[in-house]
C-alpha atoms as a PDB file:
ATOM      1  CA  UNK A   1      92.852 155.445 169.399  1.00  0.00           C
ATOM      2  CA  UNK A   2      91.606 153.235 167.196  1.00  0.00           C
ATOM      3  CA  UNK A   3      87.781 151.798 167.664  1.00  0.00           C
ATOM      4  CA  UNK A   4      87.563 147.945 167.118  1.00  0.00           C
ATOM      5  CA  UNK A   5      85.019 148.497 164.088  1.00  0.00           C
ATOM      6  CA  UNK A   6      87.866 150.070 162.285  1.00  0.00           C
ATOM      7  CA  UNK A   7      90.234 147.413 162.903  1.00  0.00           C
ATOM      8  CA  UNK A   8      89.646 144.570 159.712  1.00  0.00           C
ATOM      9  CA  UNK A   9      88.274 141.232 160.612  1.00  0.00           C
ATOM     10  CA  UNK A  10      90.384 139.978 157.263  1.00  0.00           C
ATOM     11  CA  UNK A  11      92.605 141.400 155.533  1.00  0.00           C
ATOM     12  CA  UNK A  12      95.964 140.724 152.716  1.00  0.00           C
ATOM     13  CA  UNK A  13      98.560 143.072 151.972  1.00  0.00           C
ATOM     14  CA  UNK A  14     100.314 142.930 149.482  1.00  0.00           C
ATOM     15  CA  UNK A  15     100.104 139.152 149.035  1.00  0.00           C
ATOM     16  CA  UNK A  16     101.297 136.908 146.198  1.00  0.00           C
ATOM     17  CA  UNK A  17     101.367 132.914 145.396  1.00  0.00           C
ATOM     18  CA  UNK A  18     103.716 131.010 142.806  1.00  0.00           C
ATOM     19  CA  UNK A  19     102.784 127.591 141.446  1.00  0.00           C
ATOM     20  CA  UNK A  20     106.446 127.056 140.307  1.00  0.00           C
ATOM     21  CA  UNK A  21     106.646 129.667 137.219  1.00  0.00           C
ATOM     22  CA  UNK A  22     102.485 130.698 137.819  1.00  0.00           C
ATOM     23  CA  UNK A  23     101.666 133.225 139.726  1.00  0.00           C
ATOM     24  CA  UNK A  24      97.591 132.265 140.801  1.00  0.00           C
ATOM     25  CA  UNK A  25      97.426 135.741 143.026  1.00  0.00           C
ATOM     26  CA  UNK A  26     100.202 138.386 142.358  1.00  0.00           C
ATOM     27  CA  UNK A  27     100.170 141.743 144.673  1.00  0.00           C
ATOM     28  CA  UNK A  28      97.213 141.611 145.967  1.00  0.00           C
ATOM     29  CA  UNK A  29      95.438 144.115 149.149  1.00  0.00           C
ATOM     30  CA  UNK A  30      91.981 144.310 150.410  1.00  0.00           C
ATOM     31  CA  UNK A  31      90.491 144.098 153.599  1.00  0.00           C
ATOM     32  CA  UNK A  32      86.576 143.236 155.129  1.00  0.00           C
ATOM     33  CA  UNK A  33      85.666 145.155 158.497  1.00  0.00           C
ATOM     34  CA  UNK A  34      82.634 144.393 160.293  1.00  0.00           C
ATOM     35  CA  UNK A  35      79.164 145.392 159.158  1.00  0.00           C
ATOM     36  CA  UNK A  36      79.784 145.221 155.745  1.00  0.00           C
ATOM     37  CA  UNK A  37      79.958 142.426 152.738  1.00  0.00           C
ATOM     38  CA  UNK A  38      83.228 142.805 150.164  1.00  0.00           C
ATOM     39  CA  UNK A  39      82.153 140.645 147.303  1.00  0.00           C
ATOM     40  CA  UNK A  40      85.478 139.312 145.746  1.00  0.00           C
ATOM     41  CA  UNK A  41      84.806 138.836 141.546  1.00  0.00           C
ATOM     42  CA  UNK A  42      85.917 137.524 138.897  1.00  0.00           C
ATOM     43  CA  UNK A  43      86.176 134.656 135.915  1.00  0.00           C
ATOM     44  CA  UNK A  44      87.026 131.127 136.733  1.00  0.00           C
ATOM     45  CA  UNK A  45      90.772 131.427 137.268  1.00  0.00           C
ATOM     46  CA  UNK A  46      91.494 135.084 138.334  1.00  0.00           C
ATOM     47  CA  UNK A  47      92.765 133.834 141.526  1.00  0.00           C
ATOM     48  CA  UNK A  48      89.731 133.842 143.480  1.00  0.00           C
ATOM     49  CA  UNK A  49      89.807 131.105 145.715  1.00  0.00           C
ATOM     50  CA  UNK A  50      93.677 130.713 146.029  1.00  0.00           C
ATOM     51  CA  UNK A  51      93.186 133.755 147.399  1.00  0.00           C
ATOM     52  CA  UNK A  52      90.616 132.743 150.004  1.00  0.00           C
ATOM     53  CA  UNK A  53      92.621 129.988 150.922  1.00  0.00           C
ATOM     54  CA  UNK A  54      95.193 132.190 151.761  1.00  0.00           C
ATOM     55  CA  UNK A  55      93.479 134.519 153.778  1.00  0.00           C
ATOM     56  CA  UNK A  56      92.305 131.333 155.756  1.00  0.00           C
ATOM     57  CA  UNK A  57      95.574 130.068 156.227  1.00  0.00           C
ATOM     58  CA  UNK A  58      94.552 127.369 153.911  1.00  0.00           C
ATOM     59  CA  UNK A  59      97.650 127.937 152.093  1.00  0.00           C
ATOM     60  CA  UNK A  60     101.265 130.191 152.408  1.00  0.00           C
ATOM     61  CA  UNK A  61     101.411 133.087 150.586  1.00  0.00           C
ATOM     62  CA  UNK A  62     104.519 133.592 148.514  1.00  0.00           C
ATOM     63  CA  UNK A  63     104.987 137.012 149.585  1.00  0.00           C
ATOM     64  CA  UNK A  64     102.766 139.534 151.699  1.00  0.00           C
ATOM     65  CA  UNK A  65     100.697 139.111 154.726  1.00  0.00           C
ATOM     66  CA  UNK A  66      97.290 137.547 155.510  1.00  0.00           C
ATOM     67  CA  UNK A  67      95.512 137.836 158.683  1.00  0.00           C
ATOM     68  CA  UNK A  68      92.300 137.232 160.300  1.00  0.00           C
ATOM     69  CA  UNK A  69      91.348 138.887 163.584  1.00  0.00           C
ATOM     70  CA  UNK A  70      94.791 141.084 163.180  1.00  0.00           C
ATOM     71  CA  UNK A  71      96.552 138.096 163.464  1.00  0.00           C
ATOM     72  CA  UNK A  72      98.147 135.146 161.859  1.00  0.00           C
ATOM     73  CA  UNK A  73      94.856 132.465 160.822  1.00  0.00           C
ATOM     74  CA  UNK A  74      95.154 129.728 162.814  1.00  0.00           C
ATOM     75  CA  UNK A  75      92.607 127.134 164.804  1.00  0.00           C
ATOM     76  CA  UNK A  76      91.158 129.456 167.265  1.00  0.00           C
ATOM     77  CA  UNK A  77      91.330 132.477 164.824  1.00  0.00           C
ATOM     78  CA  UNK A  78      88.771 129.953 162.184  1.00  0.00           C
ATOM     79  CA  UNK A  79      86.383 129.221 165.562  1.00  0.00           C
ATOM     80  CA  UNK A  80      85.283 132.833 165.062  1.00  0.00           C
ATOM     81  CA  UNK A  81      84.870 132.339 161.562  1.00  0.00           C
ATOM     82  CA  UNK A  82      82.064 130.858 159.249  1.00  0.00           C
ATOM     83  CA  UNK A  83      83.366 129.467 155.609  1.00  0.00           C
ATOM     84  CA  UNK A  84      81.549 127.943 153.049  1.00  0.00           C
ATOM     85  CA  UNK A  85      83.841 126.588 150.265  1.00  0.00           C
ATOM     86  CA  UNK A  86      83.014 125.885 146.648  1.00  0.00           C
ATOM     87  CA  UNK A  87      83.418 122.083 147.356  1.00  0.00           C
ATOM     88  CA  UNK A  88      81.311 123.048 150.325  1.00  0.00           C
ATOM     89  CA  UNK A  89      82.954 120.954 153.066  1.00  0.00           C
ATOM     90  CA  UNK A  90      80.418 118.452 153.730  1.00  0.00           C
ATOM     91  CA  UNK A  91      80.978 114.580 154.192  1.00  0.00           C
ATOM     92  CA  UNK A  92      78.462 113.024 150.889  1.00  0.00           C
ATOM     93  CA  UNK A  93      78.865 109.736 152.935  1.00  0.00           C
ATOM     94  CA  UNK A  94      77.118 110.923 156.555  1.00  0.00           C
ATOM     95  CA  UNK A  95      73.870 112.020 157.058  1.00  0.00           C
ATOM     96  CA  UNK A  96      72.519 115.572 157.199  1.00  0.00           C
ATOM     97  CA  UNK A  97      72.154 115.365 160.927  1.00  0.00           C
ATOM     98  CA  UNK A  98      76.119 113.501 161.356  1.00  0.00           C
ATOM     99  CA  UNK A  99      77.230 116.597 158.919  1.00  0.00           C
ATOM    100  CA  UNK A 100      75.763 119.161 161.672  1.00  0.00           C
ATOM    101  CA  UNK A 101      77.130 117.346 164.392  1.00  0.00           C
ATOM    102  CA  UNK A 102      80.448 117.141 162.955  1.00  0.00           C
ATOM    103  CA  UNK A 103      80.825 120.814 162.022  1.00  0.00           C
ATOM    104  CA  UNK A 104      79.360 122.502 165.464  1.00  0.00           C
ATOM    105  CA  UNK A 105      81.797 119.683 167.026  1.00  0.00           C
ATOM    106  CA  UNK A 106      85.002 121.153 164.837  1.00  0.00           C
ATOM    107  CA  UNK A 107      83.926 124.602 165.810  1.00  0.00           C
ATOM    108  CA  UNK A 108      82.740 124.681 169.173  1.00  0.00           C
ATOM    109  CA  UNK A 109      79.083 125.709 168.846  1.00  0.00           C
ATOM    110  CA  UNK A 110      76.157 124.063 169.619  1.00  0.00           C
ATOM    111  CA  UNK A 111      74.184 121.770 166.907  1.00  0.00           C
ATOM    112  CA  UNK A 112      71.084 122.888 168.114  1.00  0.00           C
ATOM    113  CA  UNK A 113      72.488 126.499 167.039  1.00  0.00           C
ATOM    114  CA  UNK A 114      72.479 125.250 163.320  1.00  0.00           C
ATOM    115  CA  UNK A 115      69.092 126.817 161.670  1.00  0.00           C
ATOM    116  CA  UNK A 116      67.998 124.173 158.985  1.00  0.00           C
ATOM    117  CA  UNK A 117      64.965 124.851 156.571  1.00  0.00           C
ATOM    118  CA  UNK A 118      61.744 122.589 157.058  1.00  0.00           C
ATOM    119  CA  UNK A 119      62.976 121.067 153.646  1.00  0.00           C
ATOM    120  CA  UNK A 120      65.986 120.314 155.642  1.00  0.00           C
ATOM    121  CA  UNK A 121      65.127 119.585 158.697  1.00  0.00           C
ATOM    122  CA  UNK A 122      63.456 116.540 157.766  1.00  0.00           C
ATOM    123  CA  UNK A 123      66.419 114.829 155.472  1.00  0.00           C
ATOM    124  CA  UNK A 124      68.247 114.578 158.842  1.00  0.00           C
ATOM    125  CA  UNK A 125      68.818 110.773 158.112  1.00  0.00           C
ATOM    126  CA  UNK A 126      69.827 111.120 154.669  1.00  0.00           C
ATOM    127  CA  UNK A 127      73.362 111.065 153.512  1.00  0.00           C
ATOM    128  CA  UNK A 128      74.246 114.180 152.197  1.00  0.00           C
ATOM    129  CA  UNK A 129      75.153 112.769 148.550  1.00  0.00           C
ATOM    130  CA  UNK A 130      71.493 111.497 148.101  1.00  0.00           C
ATOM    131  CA  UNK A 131      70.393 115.050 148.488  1.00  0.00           C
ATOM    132  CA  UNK A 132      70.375 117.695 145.454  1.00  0.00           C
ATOM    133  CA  UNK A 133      73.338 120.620 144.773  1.00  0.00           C
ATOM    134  CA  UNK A 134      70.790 122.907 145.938  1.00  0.00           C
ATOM    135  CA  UNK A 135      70.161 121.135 149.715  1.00  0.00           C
ATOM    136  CA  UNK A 136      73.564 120.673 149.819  1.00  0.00           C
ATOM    137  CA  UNK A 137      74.476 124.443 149.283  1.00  0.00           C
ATOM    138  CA  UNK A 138      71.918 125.343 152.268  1.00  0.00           C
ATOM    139  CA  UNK A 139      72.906 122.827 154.444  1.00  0.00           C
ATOM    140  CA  UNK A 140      76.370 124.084 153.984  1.00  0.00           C
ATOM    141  CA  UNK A 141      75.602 127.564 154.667  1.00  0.00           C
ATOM    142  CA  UNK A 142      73.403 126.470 158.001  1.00  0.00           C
ATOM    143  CA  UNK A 143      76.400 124.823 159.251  1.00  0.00           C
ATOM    144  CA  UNK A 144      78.652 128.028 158.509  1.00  0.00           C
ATOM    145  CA  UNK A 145      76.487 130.572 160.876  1.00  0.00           C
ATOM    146  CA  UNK A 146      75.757 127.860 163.260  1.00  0.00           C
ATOM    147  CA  UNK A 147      78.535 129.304 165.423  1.00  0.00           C
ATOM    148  CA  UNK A 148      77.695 132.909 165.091  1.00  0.00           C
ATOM    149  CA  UNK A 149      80.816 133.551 163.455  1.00  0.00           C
ATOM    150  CA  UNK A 150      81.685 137.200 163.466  1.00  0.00           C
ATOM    151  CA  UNK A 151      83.597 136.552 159.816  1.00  0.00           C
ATOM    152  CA  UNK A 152      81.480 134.848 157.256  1.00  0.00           C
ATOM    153  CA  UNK A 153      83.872 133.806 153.702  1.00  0.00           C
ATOM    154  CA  UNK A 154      81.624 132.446 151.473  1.00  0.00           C
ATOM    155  CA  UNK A 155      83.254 131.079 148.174  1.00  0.00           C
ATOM    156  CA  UNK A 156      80.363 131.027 145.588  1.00  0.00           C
ATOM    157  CA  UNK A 157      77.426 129.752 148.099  1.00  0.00           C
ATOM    158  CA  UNK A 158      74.337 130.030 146.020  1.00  0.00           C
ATOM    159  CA  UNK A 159      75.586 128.692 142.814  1.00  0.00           C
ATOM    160  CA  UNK A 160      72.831 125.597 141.814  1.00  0.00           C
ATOM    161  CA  UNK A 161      70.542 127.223 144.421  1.00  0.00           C
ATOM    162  CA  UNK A 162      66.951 128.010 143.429  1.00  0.00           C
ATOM    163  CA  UNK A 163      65.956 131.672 142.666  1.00  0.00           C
ATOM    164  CA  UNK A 164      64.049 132.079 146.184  1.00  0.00           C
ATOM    165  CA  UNK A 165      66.426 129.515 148.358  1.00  0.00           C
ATOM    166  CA  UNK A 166      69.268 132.373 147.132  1.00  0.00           C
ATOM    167  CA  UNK A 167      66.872 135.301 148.176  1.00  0.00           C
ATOM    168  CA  UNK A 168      66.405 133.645 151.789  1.00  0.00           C
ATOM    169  CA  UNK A 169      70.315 132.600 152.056  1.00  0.00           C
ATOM    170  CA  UNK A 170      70.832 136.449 151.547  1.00  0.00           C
ATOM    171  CA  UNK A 171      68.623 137.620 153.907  1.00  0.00           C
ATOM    172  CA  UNK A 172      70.122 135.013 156.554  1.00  0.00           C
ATOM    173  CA  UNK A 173      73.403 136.936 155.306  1.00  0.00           C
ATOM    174  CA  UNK A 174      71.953 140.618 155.880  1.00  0.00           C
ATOM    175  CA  UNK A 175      70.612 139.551 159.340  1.00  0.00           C
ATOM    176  CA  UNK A 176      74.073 138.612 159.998  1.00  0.00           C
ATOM    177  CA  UNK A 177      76.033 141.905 159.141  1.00  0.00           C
ATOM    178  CA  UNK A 178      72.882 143.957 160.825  1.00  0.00           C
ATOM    179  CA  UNK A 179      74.688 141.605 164.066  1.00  0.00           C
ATOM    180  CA  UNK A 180      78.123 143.327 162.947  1.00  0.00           C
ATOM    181  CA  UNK A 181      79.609 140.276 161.476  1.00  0.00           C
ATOM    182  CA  UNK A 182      82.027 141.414 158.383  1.00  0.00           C
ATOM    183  CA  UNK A 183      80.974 139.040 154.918  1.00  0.00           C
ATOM    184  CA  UNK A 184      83.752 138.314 151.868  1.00  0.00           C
ATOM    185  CA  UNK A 185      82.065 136.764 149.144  1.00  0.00           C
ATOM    186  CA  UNK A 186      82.575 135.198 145.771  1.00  0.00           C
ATOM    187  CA  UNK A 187      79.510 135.138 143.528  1.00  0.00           C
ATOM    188  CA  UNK A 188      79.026 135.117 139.457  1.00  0.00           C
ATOM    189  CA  UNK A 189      75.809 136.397 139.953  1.00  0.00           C
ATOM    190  CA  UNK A 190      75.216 140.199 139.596  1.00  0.00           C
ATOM    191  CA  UNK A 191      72.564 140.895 141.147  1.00  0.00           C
ATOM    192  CA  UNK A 192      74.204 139.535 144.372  1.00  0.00           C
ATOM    193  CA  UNK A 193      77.146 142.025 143.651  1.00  0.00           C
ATOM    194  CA  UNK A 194      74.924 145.174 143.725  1.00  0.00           C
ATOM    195  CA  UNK A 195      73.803 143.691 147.385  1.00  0.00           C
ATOM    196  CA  UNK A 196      78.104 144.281 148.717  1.00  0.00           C
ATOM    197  CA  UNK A 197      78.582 147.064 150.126  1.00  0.00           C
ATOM    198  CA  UNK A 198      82.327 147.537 148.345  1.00  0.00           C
ATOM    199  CA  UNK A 199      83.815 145.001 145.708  1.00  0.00           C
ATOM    200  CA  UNK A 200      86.826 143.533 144.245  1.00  0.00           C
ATOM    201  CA  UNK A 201      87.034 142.616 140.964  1.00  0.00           C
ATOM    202  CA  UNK A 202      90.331 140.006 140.025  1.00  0.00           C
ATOM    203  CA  UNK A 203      91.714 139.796 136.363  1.00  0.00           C
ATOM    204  CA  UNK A 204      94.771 137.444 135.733  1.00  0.00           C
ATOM    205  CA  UNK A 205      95.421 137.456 140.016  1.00  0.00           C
ATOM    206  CA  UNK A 206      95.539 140.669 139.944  1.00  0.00           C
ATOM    207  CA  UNK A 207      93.516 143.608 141.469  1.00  0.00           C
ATOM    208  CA  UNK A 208      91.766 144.707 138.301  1.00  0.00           C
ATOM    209  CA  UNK A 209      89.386 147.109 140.313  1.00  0.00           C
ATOM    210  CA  UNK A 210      88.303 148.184 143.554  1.00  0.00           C
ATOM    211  CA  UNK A 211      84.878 150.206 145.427  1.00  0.00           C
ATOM    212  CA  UNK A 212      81.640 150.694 145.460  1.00  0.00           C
ATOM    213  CA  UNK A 213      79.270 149.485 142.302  1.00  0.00           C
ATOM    214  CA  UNK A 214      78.980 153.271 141.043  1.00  0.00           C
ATOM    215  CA  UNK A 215      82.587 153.734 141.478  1.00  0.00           C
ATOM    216  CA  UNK A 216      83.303 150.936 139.521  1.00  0.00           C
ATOM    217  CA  UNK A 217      81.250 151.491 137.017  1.00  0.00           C
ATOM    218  CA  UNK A 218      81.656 155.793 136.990  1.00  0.00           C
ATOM    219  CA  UNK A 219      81.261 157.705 133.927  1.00  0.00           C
ATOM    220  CA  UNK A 220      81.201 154.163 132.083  1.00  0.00           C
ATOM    221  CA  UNK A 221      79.494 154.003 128.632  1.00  0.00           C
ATOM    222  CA  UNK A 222      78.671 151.362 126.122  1.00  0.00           C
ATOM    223  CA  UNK A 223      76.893 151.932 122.495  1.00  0.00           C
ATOM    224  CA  UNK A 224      73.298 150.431 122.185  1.00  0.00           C
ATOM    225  CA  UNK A 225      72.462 149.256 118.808  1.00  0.00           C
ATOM    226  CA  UNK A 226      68.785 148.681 118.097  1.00  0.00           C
ATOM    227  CA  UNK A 227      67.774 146.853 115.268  1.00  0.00           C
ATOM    228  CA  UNK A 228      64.455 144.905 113.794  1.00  0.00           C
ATOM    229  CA  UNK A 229      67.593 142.415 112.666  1.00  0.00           C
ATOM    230  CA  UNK A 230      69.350 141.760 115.910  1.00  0.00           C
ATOM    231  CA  UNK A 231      70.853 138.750 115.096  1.00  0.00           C
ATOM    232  CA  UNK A 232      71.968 140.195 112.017  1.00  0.00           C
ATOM    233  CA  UNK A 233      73.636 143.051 113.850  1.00  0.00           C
ATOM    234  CA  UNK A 234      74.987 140.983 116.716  1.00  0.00           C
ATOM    235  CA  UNK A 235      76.808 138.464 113.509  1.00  0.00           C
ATOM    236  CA  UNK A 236      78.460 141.538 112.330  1.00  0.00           C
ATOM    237  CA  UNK A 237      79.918 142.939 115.366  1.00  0.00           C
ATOM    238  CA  UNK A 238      80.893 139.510 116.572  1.00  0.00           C
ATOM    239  CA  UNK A 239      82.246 138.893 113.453  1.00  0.00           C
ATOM    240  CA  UNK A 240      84.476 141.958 113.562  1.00  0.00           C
ATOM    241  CA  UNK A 241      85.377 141.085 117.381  1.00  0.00           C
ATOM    242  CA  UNK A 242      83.515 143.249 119.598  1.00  0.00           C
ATOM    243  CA  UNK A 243      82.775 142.452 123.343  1.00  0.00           C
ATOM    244  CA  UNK A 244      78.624 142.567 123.566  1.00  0.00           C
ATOM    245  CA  UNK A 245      75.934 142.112 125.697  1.00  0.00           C
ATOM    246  CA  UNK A 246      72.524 141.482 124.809  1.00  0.00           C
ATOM    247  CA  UNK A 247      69.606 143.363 126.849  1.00  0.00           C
ATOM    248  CA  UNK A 248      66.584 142.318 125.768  1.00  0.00           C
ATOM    249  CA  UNK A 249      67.192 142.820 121.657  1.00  0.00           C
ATOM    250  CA  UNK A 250      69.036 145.619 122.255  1.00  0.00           C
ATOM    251  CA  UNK A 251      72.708 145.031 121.667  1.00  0.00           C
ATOM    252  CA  UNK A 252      75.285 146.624 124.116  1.00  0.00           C
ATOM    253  CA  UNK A 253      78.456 146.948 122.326  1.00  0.00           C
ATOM    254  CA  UNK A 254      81.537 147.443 124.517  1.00  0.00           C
ATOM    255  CA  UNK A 255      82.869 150.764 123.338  1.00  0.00           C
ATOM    256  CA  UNK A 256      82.010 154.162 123.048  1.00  0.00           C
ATOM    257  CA  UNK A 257      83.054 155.140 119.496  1.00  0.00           C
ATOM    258  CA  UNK A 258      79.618 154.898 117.332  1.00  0.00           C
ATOM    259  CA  UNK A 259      81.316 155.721 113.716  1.00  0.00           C
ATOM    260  CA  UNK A 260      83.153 152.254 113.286  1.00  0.00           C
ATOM    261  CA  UNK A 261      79.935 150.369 114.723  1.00  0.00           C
ATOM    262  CA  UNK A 262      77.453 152.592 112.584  1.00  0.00           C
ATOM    263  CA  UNK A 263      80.118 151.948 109.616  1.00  0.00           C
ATOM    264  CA  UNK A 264      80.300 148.151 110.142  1.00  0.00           C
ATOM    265  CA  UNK A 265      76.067 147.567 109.993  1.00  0.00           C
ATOM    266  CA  UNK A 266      75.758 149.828 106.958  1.00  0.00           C
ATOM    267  CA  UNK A 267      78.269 147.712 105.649  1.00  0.00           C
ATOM    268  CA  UNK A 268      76.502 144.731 106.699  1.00  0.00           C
ATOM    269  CA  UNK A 269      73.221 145.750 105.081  1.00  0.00           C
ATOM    270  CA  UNK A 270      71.519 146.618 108.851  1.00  0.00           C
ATOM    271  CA  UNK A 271      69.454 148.916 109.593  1.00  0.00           C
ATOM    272  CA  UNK A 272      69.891 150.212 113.283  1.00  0.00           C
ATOM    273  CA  UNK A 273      69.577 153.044 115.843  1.00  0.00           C
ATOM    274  CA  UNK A 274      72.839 153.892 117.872  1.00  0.00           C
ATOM    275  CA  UNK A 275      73.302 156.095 121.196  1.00  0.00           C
ATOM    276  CA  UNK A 276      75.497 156.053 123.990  1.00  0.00           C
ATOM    277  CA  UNK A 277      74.275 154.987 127.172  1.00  0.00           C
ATOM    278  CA  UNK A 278      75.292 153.942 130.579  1.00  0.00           C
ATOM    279  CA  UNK A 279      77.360 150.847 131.076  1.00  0.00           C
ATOM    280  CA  UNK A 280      76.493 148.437 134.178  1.00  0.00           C
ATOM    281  CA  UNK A 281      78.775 146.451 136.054  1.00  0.00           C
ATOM    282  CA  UNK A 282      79.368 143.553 134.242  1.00  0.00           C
ATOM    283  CA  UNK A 283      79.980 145.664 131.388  1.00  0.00           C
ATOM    284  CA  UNK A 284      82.389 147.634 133.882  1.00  0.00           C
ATOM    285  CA  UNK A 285      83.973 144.203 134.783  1.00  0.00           C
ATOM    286  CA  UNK A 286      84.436 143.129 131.100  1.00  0.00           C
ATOM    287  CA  UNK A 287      85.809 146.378 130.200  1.00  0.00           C
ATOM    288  CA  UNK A 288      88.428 146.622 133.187  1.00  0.00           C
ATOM    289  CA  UNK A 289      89.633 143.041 133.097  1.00  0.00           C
ATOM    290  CA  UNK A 290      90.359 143.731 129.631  1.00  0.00           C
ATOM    291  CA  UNK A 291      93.047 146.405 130.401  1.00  0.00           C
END
């Protein structure tokens, strides 16, 4: 028999979406089950969001099935369900307090339920477009766990939020899970990525890759070039087209084949140090959207 925390809270199979001759999202599986946070990646166009939307019922797949709850997303499927979108769903021309109201109102919680900050708390009479990105993002995400929801989708939430507002929105996100609630989220930011507990990474709408961090990244490796003249050594290698990160003033050239890099700087006049190291995962995510 199958126990309920097996069952997903969300999941697609298989699902696809056309734009007339685009395809946004094209094949696509994965599932979030409770107690744990999927963190859905990828660059501005990978299919991301259409996605989402589709998994919310937001918008018909072309082909495949999307469900939340084990069944088809509908009005009393999204009362069990806390979203914040990357538009953010709040009304710029009502106040902070009119916002609350209106969301606990279109899910059936209580508005007393909706945890704002002190910062918050006391813009209650202020429209929401007098108040910064930042506010807006939290009072957003208040809204979305004022009912509890046992499904939080959260489509880029701390993006324009303050280094230690994102720290306490994740720990508001942890406390939630630690409750059993199941998390999908969207984020650029990779620190937040190490903190899901399995990921998704979208290239083109497509599943590029799919797992844990160290699965993703596994037996991944990257050639470090150290150099007194890093900018030099970065001009070359961009010059001859490499994909690079910079650590520090350590260069992190996507490959693993030294001779051509080693070749290129001598070329070039630079003096460096080369070894192969470790990649990390947005290295990982560069090198497996590429494929």
């Amino acid at each position: 028999m199958t126990s309920p925390l097996d069952r997903p809270l969300l999941a697609a199979e298989h699902v696809s979406r056309r734009f007339g001759e685009l395809i946004a999202v094209d094949d696509v599986s994965l599932d979030v089950r409770p107690g744990e946070i999927v963190g859905l990646l990828g660059a501005n166009g990978a299919g991301k969001t259409t996605l989402i939307r589709m998994l919310l019922g937001l918008l018909r797949a072309s082909e495949g099935i999307a469900s939340m709850f084990g069944t088809t997303p509908s009005r009393e499927t999204r009362r069990r369900l806390g979203y914040v979108s990357q538009g953010l769903g709040l009304y710029r021309d009502l106040t902070v307090a009119e916002n609350v109201a209106f969301h606990s109102a279109a899910f059936g919680a209580d508005p007393t339920a909706v945890r704002l900050s002190d910062e918050l708390a006391v813009m209650g009479d202020r429209l929401v477009g007098s108040i910064g990105l930042g506010r807006q993002r939290q009072l957003a995400f208040a809204c979305a766990l004022g009912n509890r929801p046992d499904l939080l989708v959260l489509d880029e939430p701390t993006s324009g939020v303050d280094p230690l507002a994102r720290a306490r929105l994740w720990d508001a996100i942890r406390e939630h899970v630690g409750r059993g609630a199941g998390v999908l989220v969207t984020t650029h930011y990779m620190e937040e990525a190490q903190q899901c507990d399995r990921l998704v990474l979208m290239a083109a709408g497509r599943v590029a890759a799919a797992g844990t961090v160290d699965q993703i990244v596994a037996g991944r490796r990257v050639v470090q070039v150290t150099a007194a003249a890093w900018s030099d050594a970065f001009a070359v290698l961009s010059d001859a087209g490499y994909d690079m990160t910079l650590a520090g003033r350590r260069i992190r050239v996507l490959t693993t084949d030294q001779e051509p890099v080693q070749r290129l700087l001598s070329a070039g006049h630079v003096s460096a140090e080369l070894r192969v190291v470790p990649a990390v995962l947005d290295e990982a995510m560069v090198a497996v959207s590429a494929v």
